[in-house]
C-alpha atoms as a PDB file:
ATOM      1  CA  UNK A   1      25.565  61.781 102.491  1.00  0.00           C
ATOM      2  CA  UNK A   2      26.472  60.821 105.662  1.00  0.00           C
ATOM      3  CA  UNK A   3      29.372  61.436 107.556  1.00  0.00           C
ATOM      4  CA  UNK A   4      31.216  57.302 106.720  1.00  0.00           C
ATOM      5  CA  UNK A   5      30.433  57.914 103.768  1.00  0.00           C
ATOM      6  CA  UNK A   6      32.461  61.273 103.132  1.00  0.00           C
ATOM      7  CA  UNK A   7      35.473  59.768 105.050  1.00  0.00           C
ATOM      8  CA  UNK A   8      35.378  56.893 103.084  1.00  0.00           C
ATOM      9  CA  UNK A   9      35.540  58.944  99.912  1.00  0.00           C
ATOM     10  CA  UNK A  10      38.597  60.882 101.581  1.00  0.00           C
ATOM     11  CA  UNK A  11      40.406  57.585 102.528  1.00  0.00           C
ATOM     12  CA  UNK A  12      39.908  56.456  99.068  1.00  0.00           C
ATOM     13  CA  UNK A  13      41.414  59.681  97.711  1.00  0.00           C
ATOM     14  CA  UNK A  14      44.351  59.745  99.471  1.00  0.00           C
ATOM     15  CA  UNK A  15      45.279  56.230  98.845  1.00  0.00           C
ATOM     16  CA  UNK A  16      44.943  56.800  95.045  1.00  0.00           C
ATOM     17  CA  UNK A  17      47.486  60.007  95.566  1.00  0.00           C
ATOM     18  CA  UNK A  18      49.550  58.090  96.880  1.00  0.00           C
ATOM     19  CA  UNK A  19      49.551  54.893  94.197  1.00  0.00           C
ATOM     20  CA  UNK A  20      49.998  57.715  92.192  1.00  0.00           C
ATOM     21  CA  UNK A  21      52.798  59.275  93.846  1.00  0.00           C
ATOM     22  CA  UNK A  22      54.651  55.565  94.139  1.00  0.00           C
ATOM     23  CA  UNK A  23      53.450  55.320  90.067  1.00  0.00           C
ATOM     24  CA  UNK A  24      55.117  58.498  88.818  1.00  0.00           C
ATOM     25  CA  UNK A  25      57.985  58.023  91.089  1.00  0.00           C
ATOM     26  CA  UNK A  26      58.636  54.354  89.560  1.00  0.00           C
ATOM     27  CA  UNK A  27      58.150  55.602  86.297  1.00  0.00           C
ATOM     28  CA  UNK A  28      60.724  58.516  86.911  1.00  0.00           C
ATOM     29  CA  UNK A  29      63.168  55.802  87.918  1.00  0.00           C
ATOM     30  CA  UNK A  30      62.467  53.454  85.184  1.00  0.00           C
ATOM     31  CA  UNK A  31      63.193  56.551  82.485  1.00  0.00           C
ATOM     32  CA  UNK A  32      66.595  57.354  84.444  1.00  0.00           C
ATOM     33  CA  UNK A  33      67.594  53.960  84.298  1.00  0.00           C
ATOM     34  CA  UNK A  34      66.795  53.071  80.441  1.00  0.00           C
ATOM     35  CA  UNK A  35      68.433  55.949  79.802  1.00  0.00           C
ATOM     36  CA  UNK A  36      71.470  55.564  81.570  1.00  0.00           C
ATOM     37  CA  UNK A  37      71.929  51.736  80.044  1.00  0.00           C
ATOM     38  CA  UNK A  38      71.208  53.669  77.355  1.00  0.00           C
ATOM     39  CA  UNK A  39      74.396  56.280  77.323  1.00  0.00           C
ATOM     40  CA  UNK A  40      76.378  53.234  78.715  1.00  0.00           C
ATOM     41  CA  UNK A  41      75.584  50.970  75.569  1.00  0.00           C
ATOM     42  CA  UNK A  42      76.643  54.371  73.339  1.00  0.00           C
ATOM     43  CA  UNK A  43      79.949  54.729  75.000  1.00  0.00           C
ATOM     44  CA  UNK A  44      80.480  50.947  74.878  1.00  0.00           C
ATOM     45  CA  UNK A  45      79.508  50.970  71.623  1.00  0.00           C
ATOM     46  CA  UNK A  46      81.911  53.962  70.684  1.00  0.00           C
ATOM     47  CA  UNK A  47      85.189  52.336  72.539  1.00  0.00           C
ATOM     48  CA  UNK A  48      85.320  49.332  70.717  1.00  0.00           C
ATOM     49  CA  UNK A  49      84.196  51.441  67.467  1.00  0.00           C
ATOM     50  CA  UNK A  50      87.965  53.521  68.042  1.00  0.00           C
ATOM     51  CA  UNK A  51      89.514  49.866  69.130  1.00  0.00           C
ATOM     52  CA  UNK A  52      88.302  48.256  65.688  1.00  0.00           C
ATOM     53  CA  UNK A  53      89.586  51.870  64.201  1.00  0.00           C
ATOM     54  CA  UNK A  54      92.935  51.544  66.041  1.00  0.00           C
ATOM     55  CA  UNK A  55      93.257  48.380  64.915  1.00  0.00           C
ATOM     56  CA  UNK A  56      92.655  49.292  61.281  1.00  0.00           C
ATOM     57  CA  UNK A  57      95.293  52.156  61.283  1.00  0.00           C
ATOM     58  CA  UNK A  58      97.553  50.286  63.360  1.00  0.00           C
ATOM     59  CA  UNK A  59      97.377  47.357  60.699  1.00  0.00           C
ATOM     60  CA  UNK A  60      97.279  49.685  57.730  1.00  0.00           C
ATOM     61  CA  UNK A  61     100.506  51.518  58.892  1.00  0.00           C
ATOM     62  CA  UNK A  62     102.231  47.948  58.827  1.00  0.00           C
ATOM     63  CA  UNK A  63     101.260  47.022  55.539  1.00  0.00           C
ATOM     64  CA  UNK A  64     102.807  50.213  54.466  1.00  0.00           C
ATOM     65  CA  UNK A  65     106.215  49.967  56.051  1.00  0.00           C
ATOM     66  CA  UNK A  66     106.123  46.279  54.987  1.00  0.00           C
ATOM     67  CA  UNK A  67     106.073  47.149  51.156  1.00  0.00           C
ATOM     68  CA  UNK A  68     108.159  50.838  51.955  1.00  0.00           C
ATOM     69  CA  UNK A  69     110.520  47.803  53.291  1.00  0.00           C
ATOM     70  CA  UNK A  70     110.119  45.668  50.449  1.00  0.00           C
ATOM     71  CA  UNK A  71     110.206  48.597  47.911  1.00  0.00           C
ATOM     72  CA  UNK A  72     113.482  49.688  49.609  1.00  0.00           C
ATOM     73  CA  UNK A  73     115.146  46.307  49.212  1.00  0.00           C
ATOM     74  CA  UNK A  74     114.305  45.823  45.737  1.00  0.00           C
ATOM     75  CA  UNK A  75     115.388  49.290  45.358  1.00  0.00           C
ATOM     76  CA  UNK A  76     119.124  48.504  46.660  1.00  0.00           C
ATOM     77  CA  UNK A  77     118.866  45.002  44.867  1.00  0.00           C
ATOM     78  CA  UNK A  78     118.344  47.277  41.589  1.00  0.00           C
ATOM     79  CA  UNK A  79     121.287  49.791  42.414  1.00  0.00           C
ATOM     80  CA  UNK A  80     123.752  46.620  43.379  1.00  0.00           C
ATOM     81  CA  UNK A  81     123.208  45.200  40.010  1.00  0.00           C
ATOM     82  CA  UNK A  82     123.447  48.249  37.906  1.00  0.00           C
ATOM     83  CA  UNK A  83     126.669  48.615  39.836  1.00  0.00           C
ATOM     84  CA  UNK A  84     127.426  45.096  38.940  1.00  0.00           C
ATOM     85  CA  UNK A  85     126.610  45.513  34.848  1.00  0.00           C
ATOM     86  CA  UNK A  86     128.460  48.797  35.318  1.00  0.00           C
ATOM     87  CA  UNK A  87     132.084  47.173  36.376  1.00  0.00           C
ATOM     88  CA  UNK A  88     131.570  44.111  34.042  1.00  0.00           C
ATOM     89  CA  UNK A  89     131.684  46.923  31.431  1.00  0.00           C
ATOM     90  CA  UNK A  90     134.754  48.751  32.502  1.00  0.00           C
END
């Protein structure tokens, strides 16, 4: 073989180690980056999924006084009569 020939060869080598080099090193940042839009579509995803929660609670624990309100109310409305029916029959 003669002597071009062998530093041809070498040339050639070293370009492909470094294509290789840039390939695995653009690879490396491609995984990083998936992964971190990856963890940031998670925690996106789990913030609005305790929003909607909050929201839930939040309305649930309306409703509830609402009809403790209404219950109340009633309640008195009840007693106010009975007191009413109760002097009629005295």
């Amino acid at each position: 073989m003669s002597v071009e020939f062998l530093k041809k060869i070498r040339n050639t080598e070293k370009e492909c180690e470094k294509k290789l080099k840039i390939a695995e090193s653009t690879k490396q940042n491609a995984i990083m980056e998936a992964e971190k839009v990856a963890i940031l579509k998670v925690r996106d995803t789990d913030i609005q999924a305790r929003l909607e929660a909050e929201k839930i609670i939040a309305s649930i624990k309306n409703r509830v006084e609402q009809e403790y309100v209404k219950m109340l109310n009633e309640s008195e409305l009840e007693n106010n009569n009975l007191k009413e029916i109760g002097r009629a029959h005295v």
